[in-house]
Each structure stands twice: as structure tokens, then as C-alpha cells.
PDB file of N, CA and C in Angstrom:
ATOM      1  N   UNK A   1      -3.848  10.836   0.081  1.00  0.00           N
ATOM      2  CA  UNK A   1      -2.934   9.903  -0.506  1.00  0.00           C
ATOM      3  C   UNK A   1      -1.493  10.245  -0.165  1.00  0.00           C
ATOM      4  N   UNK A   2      -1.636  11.404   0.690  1.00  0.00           N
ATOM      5  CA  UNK A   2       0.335  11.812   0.731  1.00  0.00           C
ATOM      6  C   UNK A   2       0.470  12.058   2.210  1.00  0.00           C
ATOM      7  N   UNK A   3      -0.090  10.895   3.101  1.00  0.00           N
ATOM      8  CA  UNK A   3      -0.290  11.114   4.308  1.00  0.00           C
ATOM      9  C   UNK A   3       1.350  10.264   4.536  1.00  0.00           C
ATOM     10  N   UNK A   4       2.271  11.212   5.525  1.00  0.00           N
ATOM     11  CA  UNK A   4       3.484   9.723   5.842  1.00  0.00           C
ATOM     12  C   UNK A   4       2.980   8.784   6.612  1.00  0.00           C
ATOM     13  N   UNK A   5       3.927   7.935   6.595  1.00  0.00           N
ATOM     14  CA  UNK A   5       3.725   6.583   7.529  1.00  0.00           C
ATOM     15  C   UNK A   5       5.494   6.207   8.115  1.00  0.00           C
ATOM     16  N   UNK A   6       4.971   5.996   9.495  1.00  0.00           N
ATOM     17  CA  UNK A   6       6.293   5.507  10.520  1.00  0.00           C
ATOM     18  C   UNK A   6       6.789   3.914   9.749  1.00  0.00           C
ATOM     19  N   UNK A   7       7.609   4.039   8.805  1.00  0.00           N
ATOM     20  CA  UNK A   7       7.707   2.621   8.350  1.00  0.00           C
ATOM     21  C   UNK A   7       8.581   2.270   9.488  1.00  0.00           C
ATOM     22  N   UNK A   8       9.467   2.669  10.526  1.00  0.00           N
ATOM     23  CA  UNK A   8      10.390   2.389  11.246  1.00  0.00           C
ATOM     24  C   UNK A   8       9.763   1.916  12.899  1.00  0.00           C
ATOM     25  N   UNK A   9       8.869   1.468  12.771  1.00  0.00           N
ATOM     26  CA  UNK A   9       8.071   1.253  14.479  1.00  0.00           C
ATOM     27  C   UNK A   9       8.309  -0.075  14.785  1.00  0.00           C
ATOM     28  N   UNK A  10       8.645   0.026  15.997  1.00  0.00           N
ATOM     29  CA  UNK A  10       9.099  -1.542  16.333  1.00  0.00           C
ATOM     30  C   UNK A  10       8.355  -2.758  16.059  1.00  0.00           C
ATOM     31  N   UNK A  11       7.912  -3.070  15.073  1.00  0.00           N
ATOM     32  CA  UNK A  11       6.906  -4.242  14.770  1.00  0.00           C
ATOM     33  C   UNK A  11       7.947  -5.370  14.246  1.00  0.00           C
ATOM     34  N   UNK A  12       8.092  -6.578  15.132  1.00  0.00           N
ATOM     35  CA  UNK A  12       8.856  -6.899  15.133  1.00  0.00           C
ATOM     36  C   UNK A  12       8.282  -8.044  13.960  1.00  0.00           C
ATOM     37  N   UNK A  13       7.195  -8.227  13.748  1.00  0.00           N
ATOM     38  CA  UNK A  13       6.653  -8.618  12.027  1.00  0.00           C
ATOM     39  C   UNK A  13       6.559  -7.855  11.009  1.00  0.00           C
ATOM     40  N   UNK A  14       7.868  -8.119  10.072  1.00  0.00           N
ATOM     41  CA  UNK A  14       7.822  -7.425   9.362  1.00  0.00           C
ATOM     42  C   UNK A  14       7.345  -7.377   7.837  1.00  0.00           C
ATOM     43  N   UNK A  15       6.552  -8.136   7.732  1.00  0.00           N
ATOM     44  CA  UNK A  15       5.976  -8.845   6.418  1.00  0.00           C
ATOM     45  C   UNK A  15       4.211  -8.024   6.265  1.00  0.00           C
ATOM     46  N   UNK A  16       4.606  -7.497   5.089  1.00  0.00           N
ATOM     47  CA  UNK A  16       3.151  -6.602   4.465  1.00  0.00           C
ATOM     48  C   UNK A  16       2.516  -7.410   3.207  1.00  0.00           C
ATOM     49  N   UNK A  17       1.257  -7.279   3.430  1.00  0.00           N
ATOM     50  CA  UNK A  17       0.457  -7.679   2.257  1.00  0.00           C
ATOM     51  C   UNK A  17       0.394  -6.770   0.845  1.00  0.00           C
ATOM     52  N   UNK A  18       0.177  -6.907  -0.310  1.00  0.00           N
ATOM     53  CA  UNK A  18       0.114  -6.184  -1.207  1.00  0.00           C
ATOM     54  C   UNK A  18      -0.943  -6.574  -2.196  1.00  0.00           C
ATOM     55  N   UNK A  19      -2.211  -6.349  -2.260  1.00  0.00           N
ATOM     56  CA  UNK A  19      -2.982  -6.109  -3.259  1.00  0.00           C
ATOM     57  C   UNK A  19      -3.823  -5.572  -3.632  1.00  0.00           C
ATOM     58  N   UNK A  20      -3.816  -5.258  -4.922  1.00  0.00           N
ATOM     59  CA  UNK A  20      -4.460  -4.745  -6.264  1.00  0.00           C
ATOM     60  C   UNK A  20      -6.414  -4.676  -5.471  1.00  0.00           C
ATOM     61  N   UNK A  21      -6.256  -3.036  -5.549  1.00  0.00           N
ATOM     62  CA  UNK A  21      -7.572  -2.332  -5.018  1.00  0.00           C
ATOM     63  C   UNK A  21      -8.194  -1.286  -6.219  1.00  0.00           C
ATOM     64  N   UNK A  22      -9.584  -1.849  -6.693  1.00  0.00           N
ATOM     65  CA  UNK A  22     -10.467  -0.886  -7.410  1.00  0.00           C
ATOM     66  C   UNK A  22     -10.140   0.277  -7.017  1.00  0.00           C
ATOM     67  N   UNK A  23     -10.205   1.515  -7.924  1.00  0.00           N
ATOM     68  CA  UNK A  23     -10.026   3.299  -7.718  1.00  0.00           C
ATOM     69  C   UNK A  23     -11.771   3.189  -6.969  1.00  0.00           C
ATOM     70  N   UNK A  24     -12.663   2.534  -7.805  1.00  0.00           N
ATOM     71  CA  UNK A  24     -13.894   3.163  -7.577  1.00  0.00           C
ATOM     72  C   UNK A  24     -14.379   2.415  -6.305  1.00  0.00           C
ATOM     73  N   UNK A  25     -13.716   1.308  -5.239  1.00  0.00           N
ATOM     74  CA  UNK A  25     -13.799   1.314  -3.987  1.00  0.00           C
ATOM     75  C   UNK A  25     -13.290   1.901  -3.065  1.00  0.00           C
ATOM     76  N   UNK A  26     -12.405   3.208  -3.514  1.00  0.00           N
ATOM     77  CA  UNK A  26     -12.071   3.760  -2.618  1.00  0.00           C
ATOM     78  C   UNK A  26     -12.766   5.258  -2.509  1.00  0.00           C
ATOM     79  N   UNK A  27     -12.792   5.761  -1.251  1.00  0.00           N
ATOM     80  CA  UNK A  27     -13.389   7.314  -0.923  1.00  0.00           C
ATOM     81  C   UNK A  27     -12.927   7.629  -2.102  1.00  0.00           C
ATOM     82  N   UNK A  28     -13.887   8.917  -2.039  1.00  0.00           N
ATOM     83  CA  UNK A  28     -14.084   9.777  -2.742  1.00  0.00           C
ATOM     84  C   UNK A  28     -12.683  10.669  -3.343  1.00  0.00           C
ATOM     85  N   UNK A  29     -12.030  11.285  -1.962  1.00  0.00           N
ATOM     86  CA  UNK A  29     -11.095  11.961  -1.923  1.00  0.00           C
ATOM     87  C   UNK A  29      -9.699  11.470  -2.491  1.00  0.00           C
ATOM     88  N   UNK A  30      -9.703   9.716  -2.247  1.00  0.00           N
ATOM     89  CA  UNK A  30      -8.651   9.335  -2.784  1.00  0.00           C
ATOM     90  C   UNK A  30      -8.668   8.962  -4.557  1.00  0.00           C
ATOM     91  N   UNK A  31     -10.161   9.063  -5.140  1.00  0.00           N
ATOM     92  CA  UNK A  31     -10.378   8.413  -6.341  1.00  0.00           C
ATOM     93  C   UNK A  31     -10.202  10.094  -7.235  1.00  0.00           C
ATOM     94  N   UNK A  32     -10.671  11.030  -6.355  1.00  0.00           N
ATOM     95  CA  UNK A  32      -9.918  12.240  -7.177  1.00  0.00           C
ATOM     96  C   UNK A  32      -8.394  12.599  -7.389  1.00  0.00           C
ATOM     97  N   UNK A  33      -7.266  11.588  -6.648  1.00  0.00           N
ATOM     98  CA  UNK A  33      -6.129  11.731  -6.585  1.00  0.00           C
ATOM     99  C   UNK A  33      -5.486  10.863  -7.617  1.00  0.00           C
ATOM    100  N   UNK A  34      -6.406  10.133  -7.988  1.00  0.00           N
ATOM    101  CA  UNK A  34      -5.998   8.298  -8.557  1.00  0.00           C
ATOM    102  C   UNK A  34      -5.461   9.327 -10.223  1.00  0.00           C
ATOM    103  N   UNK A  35      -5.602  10.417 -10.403  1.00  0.00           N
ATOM    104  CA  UNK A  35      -4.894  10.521 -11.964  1.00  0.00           C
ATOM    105  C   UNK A  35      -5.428   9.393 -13.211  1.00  0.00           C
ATOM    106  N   UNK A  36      -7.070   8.997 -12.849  1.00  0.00           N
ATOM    107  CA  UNK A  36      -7.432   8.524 -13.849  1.00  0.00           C
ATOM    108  C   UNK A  36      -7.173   6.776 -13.859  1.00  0.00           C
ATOM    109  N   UNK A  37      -6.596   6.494 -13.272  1.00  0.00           N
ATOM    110  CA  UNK A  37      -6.158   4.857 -13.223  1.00  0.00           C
ATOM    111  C   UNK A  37      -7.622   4.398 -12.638  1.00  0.00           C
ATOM    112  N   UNK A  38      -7.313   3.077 -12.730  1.00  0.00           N
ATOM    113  CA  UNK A  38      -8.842   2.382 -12.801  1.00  0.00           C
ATOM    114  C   UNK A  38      -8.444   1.358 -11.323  1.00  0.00           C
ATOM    115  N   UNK A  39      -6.987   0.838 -11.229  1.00  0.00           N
ATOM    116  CA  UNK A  39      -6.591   0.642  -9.930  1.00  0.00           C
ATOM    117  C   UNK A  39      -5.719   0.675  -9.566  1.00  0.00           C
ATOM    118  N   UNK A  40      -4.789   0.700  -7.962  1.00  0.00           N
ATOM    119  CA  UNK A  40      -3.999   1.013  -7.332  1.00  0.00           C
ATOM    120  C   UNK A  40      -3.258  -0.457  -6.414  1.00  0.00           C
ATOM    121  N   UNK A  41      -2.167   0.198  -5.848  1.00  0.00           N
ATOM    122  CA  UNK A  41      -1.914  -1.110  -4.935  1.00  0.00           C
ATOM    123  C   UNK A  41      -1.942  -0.534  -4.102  1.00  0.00           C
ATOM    124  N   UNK A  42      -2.614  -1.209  -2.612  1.00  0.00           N
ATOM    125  CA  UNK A  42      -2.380  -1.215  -1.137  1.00  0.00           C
ATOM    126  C   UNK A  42      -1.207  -1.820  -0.404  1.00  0.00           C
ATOM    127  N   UNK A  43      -0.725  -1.191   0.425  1.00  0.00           N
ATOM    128  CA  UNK A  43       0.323  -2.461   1.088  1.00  0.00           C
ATOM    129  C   UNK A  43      -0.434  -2.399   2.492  1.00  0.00           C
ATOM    130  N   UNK A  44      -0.777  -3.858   2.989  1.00  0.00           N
ATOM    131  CA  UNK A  44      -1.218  -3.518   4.375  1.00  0.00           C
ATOM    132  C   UNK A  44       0.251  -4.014   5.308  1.00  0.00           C
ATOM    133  N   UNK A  45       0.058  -4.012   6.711  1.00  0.00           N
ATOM    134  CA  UNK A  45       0.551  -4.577   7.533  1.00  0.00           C
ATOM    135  C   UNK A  45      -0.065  -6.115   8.251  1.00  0.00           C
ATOM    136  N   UNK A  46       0.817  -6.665   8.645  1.00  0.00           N
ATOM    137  CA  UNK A  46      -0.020  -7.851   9.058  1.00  0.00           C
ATOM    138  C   UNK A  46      -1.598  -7.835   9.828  1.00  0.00           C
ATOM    139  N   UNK A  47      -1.410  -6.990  10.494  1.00  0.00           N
ATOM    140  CA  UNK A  47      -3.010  -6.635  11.252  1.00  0.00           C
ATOM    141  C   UNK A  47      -3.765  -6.053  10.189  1.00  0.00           C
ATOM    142  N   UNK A  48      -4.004  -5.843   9.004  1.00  0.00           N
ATOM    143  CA  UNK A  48      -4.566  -5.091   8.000  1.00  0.00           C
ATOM    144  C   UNK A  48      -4.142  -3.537   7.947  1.00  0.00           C
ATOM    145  N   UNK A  49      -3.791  -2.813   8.729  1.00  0.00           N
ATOM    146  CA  UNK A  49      -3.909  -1.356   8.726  1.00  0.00           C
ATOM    147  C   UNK A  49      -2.882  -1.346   7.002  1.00  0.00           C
ATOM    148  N   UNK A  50      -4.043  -0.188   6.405  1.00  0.00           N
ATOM    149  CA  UNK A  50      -3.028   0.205   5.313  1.00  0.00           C
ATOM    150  C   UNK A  50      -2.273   1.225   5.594  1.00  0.00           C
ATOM    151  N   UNK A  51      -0.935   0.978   4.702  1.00  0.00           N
ATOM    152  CA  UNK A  51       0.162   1.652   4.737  1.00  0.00           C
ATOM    153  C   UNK A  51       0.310   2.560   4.046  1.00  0.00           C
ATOM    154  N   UNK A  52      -0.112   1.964   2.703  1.00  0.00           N
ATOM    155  CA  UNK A  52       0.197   2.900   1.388  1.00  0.00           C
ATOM    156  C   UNK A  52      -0.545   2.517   0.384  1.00  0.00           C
ATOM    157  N   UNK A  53      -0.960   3.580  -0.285  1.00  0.00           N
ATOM    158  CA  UNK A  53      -1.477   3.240  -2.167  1.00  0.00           C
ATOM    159  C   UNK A  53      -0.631   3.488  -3.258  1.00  0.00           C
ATOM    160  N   UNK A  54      -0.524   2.765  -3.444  1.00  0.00           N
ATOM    161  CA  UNK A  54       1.020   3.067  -4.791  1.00  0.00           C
ATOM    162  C   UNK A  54       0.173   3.200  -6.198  1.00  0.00           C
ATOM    163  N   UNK A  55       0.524   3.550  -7.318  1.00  0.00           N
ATOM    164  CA  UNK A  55       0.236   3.401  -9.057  1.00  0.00           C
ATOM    165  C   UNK A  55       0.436   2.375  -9.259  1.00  0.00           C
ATOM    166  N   UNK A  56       1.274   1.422  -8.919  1.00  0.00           N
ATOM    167  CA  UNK A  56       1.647   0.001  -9.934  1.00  0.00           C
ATOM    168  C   UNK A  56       2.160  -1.296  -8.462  1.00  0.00           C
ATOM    169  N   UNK A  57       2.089  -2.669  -8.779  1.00  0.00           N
ATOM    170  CA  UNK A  57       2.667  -3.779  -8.055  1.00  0.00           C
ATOM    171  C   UNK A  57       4.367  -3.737  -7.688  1.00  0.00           C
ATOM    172  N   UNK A  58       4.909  -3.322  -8.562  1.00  0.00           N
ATOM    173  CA  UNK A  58       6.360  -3.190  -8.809  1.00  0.00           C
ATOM    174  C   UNK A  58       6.613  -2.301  -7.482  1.00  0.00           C
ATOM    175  N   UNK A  59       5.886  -1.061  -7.441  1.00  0.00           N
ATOM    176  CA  UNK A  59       6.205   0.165  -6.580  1.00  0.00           C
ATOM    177  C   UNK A  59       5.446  -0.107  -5.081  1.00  0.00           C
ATOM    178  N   UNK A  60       5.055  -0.564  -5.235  1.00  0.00           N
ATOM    179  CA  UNK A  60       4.574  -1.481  -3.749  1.00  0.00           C
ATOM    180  C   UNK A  60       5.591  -2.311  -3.384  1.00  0.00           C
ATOM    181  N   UNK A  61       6.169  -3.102  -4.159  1.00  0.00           N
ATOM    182  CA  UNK A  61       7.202  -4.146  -3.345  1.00  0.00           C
ATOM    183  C   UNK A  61       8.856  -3.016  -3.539  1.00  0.00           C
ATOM    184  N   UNK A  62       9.065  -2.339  -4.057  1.00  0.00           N
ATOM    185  CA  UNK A  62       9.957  -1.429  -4.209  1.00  0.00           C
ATOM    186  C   UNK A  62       9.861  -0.663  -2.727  1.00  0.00           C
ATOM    187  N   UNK A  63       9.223  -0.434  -2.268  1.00  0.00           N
ATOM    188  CA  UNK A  63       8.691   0.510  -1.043  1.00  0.00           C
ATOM    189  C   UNK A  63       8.510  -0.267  -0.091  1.00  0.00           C
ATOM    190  N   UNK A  64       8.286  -1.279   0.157  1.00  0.00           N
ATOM    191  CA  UNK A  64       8.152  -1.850   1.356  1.00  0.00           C
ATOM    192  C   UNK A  64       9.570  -2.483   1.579  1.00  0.00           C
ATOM    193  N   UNK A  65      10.122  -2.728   0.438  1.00  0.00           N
ATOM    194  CA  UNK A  65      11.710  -3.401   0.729  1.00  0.00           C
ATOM    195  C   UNK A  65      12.724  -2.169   1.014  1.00  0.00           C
ATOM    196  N   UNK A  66      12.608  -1.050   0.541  1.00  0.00           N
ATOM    197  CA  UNK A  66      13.451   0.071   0.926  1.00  0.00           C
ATOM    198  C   UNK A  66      13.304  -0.264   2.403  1.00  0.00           C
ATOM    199  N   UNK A  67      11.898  -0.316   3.183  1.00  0.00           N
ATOM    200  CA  UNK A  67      11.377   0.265   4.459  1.00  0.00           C
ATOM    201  C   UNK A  67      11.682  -1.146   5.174  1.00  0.00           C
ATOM    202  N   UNK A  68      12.726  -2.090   4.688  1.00  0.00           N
ATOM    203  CA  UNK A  68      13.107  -3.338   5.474  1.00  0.00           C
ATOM    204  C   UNK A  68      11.808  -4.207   5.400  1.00  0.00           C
ATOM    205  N   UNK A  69      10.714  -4.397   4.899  1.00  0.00           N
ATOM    206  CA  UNK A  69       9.788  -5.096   4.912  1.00  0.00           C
ATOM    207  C   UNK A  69       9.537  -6.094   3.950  1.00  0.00           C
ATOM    208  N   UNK A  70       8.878  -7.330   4.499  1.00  0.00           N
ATOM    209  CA  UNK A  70       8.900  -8.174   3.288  1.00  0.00           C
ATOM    210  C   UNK A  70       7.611  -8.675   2.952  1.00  0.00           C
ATOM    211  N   UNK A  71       7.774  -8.184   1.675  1.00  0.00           N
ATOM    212  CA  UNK A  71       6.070  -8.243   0.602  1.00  0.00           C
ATOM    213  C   UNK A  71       5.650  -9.328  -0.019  1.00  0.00           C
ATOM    214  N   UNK A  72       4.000  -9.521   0.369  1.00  0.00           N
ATOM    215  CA  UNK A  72       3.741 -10.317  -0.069  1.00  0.00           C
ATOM    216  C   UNK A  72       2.579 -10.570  -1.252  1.00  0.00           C
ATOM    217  N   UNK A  73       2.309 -11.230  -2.130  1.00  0.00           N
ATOM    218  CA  UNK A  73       0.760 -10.965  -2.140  1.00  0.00           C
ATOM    219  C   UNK A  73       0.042 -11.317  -2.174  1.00  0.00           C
ATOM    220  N   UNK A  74      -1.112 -10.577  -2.050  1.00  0.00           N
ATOM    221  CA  UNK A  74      -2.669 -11.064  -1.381  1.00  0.00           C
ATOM    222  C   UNK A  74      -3.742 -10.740  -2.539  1.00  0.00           C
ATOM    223  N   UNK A  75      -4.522 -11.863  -2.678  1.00  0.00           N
ATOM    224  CA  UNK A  75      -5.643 -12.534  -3.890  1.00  0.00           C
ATOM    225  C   UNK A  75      -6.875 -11.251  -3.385  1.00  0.00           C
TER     226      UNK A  75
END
């Protein structure tokens, strides 16, 4: 869960997805990190690759707008 990510790579699309992912669909390794929460947010990139798992919706779009990106979200 504390892997970095190049938010700065020339992708000249800069618009990420953001949604709300079960703890208990994710590996193993990351659901021992989850501190008990039941779910997390993903931010993907337009091609899907995830970026990040955040604690809350707020901190997903907080983080992708620091990183010049614009958030969206996804059902």
C-alpha cells in the first residue's frame, strides 16, 4: 500500500477514475494494511492501471488534484 507512483509522466490525459473498492476484494497483503476499514478508494488512470488506495473519497480527489489530475467518479 506505500508503493510510490510517478504522478508526473507525460500522459497527456490527465483525468483519473475514483471508486469505492471492498477491503475484502483486495489481496491479502493489502487487506492486512486496510486498519480495519471495510472499504477504500482506488484512483485509476484512464487505461485502468491503479494509482492509489486512499481511506476516504475526499483523499482521493485531494491527491489526484495536488498531482494536476482531474477526478472523476466511477459507479
Amino acid at each position: 500500500m506505500n508503493t510510490k507512483f510517478d504522478f508526473d509522466a507525460n500522459d497527456e490525459n490527465r483525468i483519473v477514475y475514483v471508486r469505492k473498492v471492498a477491503v475484502k476484494d483486495l489481496p491479502e497483503e493489502v487487506r492486512e494494511q486496510a486498519g480495519g476499514l471495510e472499504s477504500l478508494y482506488a484512483v485509476h488512470s484512464s487505461d485502468g492501471e491503479q494509482l492509489a488506495l486512499v481511506r476516504d473519497r475526499a483523499l482521493a480527489f485531494v491527491l489526484a488534484r495536488q498531482n494536476d489530475l482531474a477526478p472523476v467518479t466511477v459507479h
